[in-house]
Structures are given as structure tokens and as C-alpha cells.
Protein backbone atom coordinates (compact mmCIF):
# COMPACT_ATOMS: atom_id res chain seq x y z
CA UNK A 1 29.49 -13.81 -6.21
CA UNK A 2 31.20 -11.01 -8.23
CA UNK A 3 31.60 -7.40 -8.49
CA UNK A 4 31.76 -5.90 -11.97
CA UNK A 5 33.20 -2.70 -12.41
CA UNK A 6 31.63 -1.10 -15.47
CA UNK A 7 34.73 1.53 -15.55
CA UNK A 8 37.04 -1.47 -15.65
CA UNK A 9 37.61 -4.50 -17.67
CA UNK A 10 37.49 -6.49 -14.47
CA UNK A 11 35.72 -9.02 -11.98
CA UNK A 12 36.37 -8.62 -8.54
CA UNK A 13 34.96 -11.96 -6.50
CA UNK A 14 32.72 -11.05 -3.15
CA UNK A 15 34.81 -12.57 -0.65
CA UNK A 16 32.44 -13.49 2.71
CA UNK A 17 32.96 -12.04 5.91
CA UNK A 18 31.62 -12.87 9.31
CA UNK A 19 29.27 -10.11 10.13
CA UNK A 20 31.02 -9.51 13.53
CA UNK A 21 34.36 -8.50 11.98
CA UNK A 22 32.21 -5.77 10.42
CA UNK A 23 32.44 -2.31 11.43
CA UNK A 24 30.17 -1.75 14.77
CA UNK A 25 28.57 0.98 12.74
CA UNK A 26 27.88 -1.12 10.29
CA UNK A 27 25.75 -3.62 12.50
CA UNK A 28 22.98 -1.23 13.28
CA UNK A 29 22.69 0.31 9.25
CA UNK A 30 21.98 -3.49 8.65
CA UNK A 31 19.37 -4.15 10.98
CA UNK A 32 17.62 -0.38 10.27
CA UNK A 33 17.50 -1.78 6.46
CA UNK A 34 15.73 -5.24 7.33
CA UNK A 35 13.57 -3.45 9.98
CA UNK A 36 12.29 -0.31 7.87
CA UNK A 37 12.53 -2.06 4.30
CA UNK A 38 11.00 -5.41 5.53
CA UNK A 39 10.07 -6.17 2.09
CA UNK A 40 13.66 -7.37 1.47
CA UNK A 41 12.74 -11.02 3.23
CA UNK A 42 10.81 -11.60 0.01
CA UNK A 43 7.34 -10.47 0.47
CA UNK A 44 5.04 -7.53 0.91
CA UNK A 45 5.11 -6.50 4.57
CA UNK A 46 3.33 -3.67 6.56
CA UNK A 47 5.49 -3.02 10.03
CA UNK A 48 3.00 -2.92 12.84
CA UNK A 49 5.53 -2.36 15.77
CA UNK A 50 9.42 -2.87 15.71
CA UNK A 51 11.72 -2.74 18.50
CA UNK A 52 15.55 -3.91 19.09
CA UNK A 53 15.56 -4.21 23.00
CA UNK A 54 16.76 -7.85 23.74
CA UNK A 55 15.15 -7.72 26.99
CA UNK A 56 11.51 -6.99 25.81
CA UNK A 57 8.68 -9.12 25.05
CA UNK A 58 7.69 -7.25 21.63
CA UNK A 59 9.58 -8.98 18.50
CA UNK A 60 12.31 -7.01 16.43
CA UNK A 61 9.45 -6.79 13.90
CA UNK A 62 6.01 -7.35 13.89
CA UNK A 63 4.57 -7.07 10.67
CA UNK A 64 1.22 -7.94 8.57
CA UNK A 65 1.12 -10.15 5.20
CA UNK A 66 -1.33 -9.84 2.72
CA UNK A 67 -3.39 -11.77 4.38
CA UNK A 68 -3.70 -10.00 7.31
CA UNK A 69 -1.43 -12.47 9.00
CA UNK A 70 0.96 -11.65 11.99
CA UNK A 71 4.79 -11.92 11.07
CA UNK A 72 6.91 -12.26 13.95
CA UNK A 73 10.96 -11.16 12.64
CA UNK A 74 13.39 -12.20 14.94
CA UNK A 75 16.73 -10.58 13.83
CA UNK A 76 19.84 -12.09 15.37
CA UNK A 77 23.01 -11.02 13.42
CA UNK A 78 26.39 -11.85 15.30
CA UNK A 79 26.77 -13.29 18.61
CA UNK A 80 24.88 -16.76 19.64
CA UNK A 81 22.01 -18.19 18.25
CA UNK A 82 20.70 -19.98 21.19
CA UNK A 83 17.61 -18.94 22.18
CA UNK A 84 16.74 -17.74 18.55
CA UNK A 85 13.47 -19.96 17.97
CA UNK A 86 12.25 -20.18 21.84
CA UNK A 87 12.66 -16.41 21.82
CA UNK A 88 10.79 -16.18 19.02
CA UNK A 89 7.94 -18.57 19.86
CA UNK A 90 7.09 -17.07 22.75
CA UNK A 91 6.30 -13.63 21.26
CA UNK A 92 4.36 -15.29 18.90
CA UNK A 93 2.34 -16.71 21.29
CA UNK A 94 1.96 -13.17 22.56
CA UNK A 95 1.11 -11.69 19.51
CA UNK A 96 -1.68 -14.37 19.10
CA UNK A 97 -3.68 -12.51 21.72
CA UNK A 98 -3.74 -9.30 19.64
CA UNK A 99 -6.54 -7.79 18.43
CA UNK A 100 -7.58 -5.46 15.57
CA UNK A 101 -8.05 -2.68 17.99
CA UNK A 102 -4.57 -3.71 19.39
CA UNK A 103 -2.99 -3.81 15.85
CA UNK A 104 -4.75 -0.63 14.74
CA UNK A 105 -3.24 1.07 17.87
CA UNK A 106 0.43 -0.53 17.45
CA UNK A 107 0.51 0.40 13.87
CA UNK A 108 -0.90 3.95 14.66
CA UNK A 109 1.85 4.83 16.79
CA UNK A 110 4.48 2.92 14.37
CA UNK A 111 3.78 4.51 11.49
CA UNK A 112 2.85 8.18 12.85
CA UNK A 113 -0.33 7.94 10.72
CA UNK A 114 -2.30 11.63 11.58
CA UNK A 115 -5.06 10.02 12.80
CA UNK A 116 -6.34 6.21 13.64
CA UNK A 117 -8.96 6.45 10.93
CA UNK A 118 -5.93 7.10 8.36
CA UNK A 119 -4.19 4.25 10.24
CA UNK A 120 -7.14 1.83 9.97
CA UNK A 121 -7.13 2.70 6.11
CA UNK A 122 -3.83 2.19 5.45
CA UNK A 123 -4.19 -1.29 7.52
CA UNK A 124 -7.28 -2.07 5.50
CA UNK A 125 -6.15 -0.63 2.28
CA UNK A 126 -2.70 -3.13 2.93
CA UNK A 127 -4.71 -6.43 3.47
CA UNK A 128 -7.55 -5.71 0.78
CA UNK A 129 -4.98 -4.95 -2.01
CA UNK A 130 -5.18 -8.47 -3.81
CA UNK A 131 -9.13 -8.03 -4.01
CA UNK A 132 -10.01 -9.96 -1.11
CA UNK A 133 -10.73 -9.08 2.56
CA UNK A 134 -8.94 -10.62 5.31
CA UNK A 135 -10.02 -9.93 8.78
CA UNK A 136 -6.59 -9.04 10.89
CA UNK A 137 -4.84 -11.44 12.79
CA UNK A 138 -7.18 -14.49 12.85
CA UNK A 139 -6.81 -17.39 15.20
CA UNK A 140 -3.93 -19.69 14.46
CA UNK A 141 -2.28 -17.71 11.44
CA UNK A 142 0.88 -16.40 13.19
CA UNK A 143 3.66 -16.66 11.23
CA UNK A 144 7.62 -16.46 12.40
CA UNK A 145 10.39 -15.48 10.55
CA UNK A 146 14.09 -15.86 11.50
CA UNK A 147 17.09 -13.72 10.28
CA UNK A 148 20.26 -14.43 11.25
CA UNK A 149 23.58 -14.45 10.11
CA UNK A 150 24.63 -17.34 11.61
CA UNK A 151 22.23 -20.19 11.13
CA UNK A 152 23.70 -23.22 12.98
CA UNK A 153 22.07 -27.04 12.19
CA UNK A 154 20.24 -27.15 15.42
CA UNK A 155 17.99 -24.21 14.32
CA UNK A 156 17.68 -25.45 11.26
CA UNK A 157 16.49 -28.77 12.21
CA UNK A 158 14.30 -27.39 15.39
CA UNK A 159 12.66 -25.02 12.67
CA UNK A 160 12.33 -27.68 10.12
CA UNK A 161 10.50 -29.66 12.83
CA UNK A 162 8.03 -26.82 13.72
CA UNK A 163 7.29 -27.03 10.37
CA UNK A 164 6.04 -30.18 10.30
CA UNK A 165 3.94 -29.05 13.21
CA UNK A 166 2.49 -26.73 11.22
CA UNK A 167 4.05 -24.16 12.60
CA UNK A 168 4.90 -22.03 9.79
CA UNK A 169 8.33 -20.75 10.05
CA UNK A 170 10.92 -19.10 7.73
CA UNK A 171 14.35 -19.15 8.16
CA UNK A 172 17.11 -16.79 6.29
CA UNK A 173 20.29 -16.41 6.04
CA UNK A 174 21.83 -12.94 5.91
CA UNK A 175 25.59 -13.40 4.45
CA UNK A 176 27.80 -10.22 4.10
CA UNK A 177 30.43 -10.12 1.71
CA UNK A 178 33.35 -7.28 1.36
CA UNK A 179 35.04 -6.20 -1.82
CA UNK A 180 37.30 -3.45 -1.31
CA UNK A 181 35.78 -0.92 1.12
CA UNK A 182 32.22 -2.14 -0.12
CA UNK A 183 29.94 -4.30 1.72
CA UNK A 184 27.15 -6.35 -0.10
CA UNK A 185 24.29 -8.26 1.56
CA UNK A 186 22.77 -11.63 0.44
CA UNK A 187 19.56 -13.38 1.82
CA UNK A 188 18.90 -16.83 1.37
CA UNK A 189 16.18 -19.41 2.34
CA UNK A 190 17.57 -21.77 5.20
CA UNK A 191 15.35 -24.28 5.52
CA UNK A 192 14.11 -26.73 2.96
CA UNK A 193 11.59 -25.76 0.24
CA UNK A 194 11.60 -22.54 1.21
CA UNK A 195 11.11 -20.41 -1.93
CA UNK A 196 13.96 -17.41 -1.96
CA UNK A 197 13.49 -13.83 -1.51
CA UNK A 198 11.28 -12.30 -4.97
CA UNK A 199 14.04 -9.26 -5.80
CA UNK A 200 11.51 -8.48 -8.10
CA UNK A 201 8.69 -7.69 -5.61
CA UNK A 202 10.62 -5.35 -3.83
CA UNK A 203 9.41 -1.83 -4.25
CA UNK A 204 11.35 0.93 -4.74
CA UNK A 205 12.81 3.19 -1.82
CA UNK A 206 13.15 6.71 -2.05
CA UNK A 207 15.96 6.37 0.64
CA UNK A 208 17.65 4.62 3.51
CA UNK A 209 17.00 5.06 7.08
CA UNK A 210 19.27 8.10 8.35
CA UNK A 211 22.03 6.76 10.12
CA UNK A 212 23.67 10.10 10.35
CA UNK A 213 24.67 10.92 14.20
CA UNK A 214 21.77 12.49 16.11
CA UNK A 215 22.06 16.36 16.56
CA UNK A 216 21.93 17.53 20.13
CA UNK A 217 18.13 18.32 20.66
CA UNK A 218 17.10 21.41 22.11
CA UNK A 219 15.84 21.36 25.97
CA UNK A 220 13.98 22.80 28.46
CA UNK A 221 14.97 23.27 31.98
CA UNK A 222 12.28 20.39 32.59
CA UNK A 223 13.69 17.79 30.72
CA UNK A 224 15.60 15.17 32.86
CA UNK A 225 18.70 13.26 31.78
CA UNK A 226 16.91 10.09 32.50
CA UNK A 227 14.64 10.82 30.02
CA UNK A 228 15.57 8.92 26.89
CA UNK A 229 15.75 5.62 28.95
CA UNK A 230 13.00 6.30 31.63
CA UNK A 231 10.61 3.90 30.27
CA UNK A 232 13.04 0.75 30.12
CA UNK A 233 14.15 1.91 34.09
CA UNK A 234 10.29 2.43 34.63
CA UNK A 235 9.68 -1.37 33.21
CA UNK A 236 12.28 -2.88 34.99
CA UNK A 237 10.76 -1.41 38.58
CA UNK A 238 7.64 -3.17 38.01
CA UNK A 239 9.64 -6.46 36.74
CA UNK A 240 11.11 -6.41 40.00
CA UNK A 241 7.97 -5.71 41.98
CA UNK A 242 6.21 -8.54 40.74
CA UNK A 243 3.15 -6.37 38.65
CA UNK A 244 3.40 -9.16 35.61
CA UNK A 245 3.32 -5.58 33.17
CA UNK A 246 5.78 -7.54 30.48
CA UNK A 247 3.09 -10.15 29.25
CA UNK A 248 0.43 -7.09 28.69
CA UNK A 249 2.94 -4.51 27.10
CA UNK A 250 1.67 -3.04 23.65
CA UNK A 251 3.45 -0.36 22.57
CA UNK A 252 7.22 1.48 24.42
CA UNK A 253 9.19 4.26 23.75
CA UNK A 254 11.75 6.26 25.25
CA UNK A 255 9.43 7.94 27.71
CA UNK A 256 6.52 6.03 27.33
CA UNK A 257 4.43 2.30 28.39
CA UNK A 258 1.65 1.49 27.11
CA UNK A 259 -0.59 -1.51 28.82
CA UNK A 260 -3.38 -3.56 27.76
CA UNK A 261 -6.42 -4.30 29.86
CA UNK A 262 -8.42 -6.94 30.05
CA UNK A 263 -10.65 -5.09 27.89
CA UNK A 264 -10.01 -4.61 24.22
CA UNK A 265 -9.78 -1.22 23.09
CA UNK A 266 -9.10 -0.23 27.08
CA UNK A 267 -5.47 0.41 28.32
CA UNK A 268 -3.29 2.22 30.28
CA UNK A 269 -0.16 3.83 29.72
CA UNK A 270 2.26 5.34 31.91
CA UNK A 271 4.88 8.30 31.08
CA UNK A 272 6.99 11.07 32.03
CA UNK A 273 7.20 13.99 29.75
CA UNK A 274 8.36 17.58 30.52
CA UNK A 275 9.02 17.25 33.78
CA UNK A 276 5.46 15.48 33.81
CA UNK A 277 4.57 12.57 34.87
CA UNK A 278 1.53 11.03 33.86
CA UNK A 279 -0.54 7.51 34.08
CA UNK A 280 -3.31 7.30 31.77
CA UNK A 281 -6.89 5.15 31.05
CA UNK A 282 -7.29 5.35 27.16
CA UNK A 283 -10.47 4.49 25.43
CA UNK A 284 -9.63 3.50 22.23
CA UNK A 285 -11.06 1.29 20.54
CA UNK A 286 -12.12 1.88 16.63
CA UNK A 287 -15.67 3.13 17.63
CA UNK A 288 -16.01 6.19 18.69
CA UNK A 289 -19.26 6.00 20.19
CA UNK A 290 -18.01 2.88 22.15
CA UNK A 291 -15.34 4.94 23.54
CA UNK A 292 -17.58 7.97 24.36
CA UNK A 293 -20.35 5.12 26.21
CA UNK A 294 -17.02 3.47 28.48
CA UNK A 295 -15.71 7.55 29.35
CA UNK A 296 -19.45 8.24 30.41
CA UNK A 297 -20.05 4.80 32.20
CA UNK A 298 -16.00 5.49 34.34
CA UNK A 299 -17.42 9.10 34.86
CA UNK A 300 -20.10 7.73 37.22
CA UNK A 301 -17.48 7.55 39.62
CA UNK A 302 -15.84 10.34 39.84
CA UNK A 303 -16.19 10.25 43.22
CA UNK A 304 -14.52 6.97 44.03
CA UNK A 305 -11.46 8.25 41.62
CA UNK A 306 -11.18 11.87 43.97
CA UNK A 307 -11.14 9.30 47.35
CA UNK A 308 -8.18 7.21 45.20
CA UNK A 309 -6.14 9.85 44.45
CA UNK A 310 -4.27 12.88 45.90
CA UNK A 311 -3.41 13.93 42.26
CA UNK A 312 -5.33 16.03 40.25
CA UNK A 313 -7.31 14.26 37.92
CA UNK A 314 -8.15 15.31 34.07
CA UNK A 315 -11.18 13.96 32.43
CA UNK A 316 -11.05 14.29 28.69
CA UNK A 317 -14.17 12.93 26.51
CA UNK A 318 -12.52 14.43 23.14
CA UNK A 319 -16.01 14.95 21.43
CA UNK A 320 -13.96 15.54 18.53
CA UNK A 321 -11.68 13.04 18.57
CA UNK A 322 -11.77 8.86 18.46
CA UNK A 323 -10.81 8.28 21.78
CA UNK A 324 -11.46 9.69 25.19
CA UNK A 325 -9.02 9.55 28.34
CA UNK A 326 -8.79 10.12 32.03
CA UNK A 327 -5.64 10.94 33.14
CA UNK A 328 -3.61 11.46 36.55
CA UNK A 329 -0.85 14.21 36.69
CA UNK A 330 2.18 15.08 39.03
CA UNK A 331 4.46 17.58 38.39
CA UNK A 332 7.79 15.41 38.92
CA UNK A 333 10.76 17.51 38.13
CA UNK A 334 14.00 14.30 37.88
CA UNK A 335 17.15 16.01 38.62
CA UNK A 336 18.86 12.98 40.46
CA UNK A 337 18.90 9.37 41.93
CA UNK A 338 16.88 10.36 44.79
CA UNK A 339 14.07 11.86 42.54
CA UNK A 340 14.50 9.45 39.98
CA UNK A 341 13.28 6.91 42.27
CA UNK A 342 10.29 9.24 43.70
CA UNK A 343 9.09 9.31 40.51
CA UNK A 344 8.99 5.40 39.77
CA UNK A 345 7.44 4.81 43.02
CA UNK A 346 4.77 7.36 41.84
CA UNK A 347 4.58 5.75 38.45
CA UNK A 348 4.33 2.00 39.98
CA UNK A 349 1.92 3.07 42.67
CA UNK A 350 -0.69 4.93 41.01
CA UNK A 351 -1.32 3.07 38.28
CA UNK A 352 -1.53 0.00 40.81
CA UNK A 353 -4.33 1.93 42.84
CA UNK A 354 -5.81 2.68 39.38
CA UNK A 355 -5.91 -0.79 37.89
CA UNK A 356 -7.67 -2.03 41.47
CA UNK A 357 -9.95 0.83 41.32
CA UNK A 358 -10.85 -0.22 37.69
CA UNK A 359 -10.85 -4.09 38.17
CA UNK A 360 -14.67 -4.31 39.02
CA UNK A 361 -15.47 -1.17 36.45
CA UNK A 362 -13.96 -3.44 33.67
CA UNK A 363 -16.40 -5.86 34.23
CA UNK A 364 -19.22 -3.87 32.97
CA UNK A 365 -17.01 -2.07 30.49
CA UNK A 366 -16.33 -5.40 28.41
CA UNK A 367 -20.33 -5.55 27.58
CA UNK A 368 -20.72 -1.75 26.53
CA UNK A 369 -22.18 -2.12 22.98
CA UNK A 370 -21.09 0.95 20.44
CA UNK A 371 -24.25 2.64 20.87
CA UNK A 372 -25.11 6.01 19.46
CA UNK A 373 -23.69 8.96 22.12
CA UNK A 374 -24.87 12.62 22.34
CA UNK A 375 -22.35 15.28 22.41
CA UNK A 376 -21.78 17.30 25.35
């Protein structure tokens, strides 16, 4: 590969370089390009969720095709391939289990959409574009696509072999090349008859994800310095307890889990916000009248949530609104270790005592039709 210089009569050659002698900054500007632009790996896709945590069950990307197929993107550039494809397999497996609700709620949150009925028409309005109607993520159509910048012969061939499984996996190869202080990046099909990356189908972008430094945000005296990372310490407390939370986690952010139930369109999420902290049962599901029926049928007992809990207890129907929710609030002000931990405990124990309280209440949740509900 070359570099002309239209100022110059000259050709500079694109000499390769190993992506981790690349500037550190450099690493992350990458990966925010493949993540937020995903149409660069060579087809049309819609991000439903992405993440970067090594340590969580999501996939870098999760994205829909045309066809209303789930793409798993596993990005691994530098450092060892290893456990590339059994990394990636298993969150496919996970994301097998997701449903529309599921998808319409990841992609709600992902895309900060201003309501779910804008987010269900941008999901609909993404899979119906060719003139046909795919239903979202049907049984067996899960898709996984590699990126990596290394892409050693053992992935290759353990791909290849998943292949011919019918498994259907992609594989590229994302090469960086340096001329001068410039940095170019090339993708390229790894695996056999694997047709390249369509430059031509990729629409234009206004701009590139800011990778200027954050500015210092403005805060309250509530706000903890835990805060940004209280929902990966939060995780990792129920990891260690045992409370299996990692198989049924939909959606995290800095402050924030969200948790499916056994129920679609039913979950719980926990947070700490303000010097709040909060776990929550969200009805959700893409019919509103559903949603209202499942508040109305918890409602019944109130009584049994008052004997559960020493915390006050908000019950929020949301007439208005999609969804309803019941939440559970304590006023947990984290100004140390000692607190810190206080407010984990509170976290991990009320939404256990929740989740038990709930278990039998789920039953007759998961038959609730979407029948026609009066307003208050």
C-alpha cells in the first residue's frame, strides 16, 4: 500500500506496524471507530449494546443485520488471541436467549432513542429497509464476527471449522500501517471465501467519536467517588456471593445493572445515583397495557412487599408512559470503604429478598395476556 501526496510528485509506501507499538492513545480511537461506525466490517449494522469490559458477559458489540440477525463483534486488537472464539461463542449463546422485548430495551438505552416507541421504529424501520420483514433475532440465526489484529492459524482453522458446522462466523483482520506521523487502517477477510469489506456501502459520517479528554463534571455534595465504577464493584459482590447475576445481565453502566427475569419484558435493575440507592422491578415490555395488567396484578400485594421491606417503597403505574415500576429506595450517602460496603450489602440483599418475594408472583405474571387497562 501507498500514500500519494497530491502536493508532491511522490509515493510514500505504508509500511505495517504491529498495533501494540502504537501509541496507547491510539488503541482506544481504534476500537471507538469499529464500535460506533460498525459499518466499516462491510455491512449495514444497527448497534444494539456495546461494551469493552473484558470481564463481562455482553460482547464488544452486539449488533442487528438486515435481517434482523444478532451479530456478536468480538474486538481483540494487541495482546493474545487465546480465548478469542470460546469467548465469543459463549456470548453468542447468550445472546440466543434474547428477545425482541430484550433487544428493544438494549437498543433503547444504546442509542438514547426519546422514547421505546421511537426505539422500536428505528429497530423496525432498520430490518424492514430492503422491503421485507424479519422478525428480530429468530432461533438459530446468531452470527459472530471476529476482529483482531493478530489472527494466528489456530483461529483461523477453529473458525474455518465452525463454519463447516454451520456456524456462521467472520473473521477480519485489522492491519495498521504508519507513514510519517500518519496511521492508516486496513480490514481484510481472514478466513476463506469470505467476501471483503463493501467500501462502497459504507455511509457517510458526519464525525468521529470524541476522543478529546473528558472535562471535569460538575458535582454535588452527594455524588460519591465510587461512582463511575460502582456498578462493576456492585457485579463483582454478587459474583462472589454466588447470585449467578452474570448469565441474566442485559444492559450496565457506570452506576447502573440491569437484570432479566424469567419473564420477558420483566426485570430488575439495581443502582446508585445521587447519593441514592435504588433496586427496581420494571415492566417493560412493548405493550403497554401488558405492563399496566403485571403493575396491577404485583399491586395485590402490597402488603406482602411492606412485611419484606424496611425501605420505603414507590409504586409507579406511569399511565402515561410504556412501562410501569416499583421501586425500593435508601438514602445511601458513600463517602468511604466502610460505607461503600454498606451500600453493596444493601444492594445484594434487597434485591435477593425481592427476587424470592417475586419468584411465585412470576408465575402468574408469564400468562398475563395484553389486555385492554383502564386508567387510574
Amino acid at each position: 500500500m501507498y500514500k500519494i501526496d497530491p502536493l508532491v510528485p511522490r509515493i510514500d509506501p505504508l509500511l505495517p506496524v504491529s498495533f501494540d507499538d502504537l501509541p496507547a492513545n491510539l488503541h482506544r480511537q481504534i476500537a471507538d471507530w469499529v464500535m460506533y461506525s460498525p459499518d466499516i466490517l462491510g455491512e449495514p449494522l444497527l448497534a444494539v449494546q456495546i461494551a469493552f469490559e473484558d470481564n463481562t458477559p455482553r460482547p464488544d458489540l452486539l449488533a442487528l443485520d438486515r435481517e434482523g440477525r444478532l451479530v456478536v463483534v468480538e474486538l481483540r486488537l494487541g495482546g493474545s488471541q487465546t480465548d478469542l472464539i470460546g469467548r465469543a461463542m459463549g456470548r453468542a449463546a447468550m445472546a440466543a436467549r434474547l428477545t425482541r422485548d430484550d433487544i428493544v430495551s438494549l437498543y433503547h438505552r444504546q442509542s438514547g432513542a426519546a422514547s421505546r416507541a421511537d426505539a422500536i421504529a428505528s429497530l423496525d424501520g432498520f430490518v424492514t429497509s430492503t422491503g421485507q420483514t424479519h422478525a428480530l433475532n429468530p432461533a438459530g440465526s446468531q452470527r459472530i464476527l471476529l476482529v483482531a489484529s493478530d489472527v494466528p492459524s489456530d483461529i483461523a482453522a477453529t473458525a474455518e471449522w465452525l463454519k463447516s458446522q454451520g456456524i456462521e462466523v467472520g473473521c477480519l483482520h485489522l492491519r495498521t500501517y504508519q507513514a510519517g506521523s500518519d496511521v492508516f487502517v486496513d480490514l481484510a477477510p481472514a478466513l476463506q471465501n469470505q467476501a471483503p469489506p463493501s467500501i462502497a456501502a459504507i455511509p457517510p459520517r458526519l464525525a468521529p467519536p470524541d476522543t478529546s479528554p473528558a472535562q471535569p463534571e460538575q458535582t454535588s455534595e452527594n455524588d460519591t467517588p465510587v461512582s463511575d465504577t460502582y456498578a462493576a464493584l456492585l457485579r463483582g459482590a454478587a459474583d462472589r456471593r454466588g447470585l449467578g447475576l452474570a448469565s441474566r445481565l442485559l444492559f450496565e453502566n457506570a452506576k447502573t445493572l440491569r437484570i432479566a427475569s424469567p419473564v420477558p419484558g420483566v426485570g430488575y435493575s439495581l443502582s446508585l445515583d445521587e447519593g441514592e440507592a435504588r433496586v427496581r422491578l420494571i415492566f417493560d415490555s412493548a405493550e403497554r397495557d401488558q405492563n399496566k395488567a403485571r403493575f396491577d396484578l404485583v399491586r395485590e400485594h402490597v402488603l406482602d412487599f411492606a412485611a419484606t421491606f424496611d425501605d420505603p417503597v414507590d409504586w409507579r403505574r406511569l399511565d402515561d408512559a410504556v412501562e410501569s415500576r416499583i421501586t425500593i429506595r435508601n438514602d445511601m450517602a458513600v463517602t468511604g470503604e466502610e460505607e461503600l460496603a454498606e451500600t453493596i450489602d444493601w444492594h445484594l440483599d434487597t434485591f435477593a429478598r425481592l427476587e424470592g418475594l417475586m419468584a411465585p408472583i412470576l408465575e402468574t405474571l408469564s400468562g398475563t395476556q395484553a389486555e385492554p387497562v383502564a386508567a387510574e
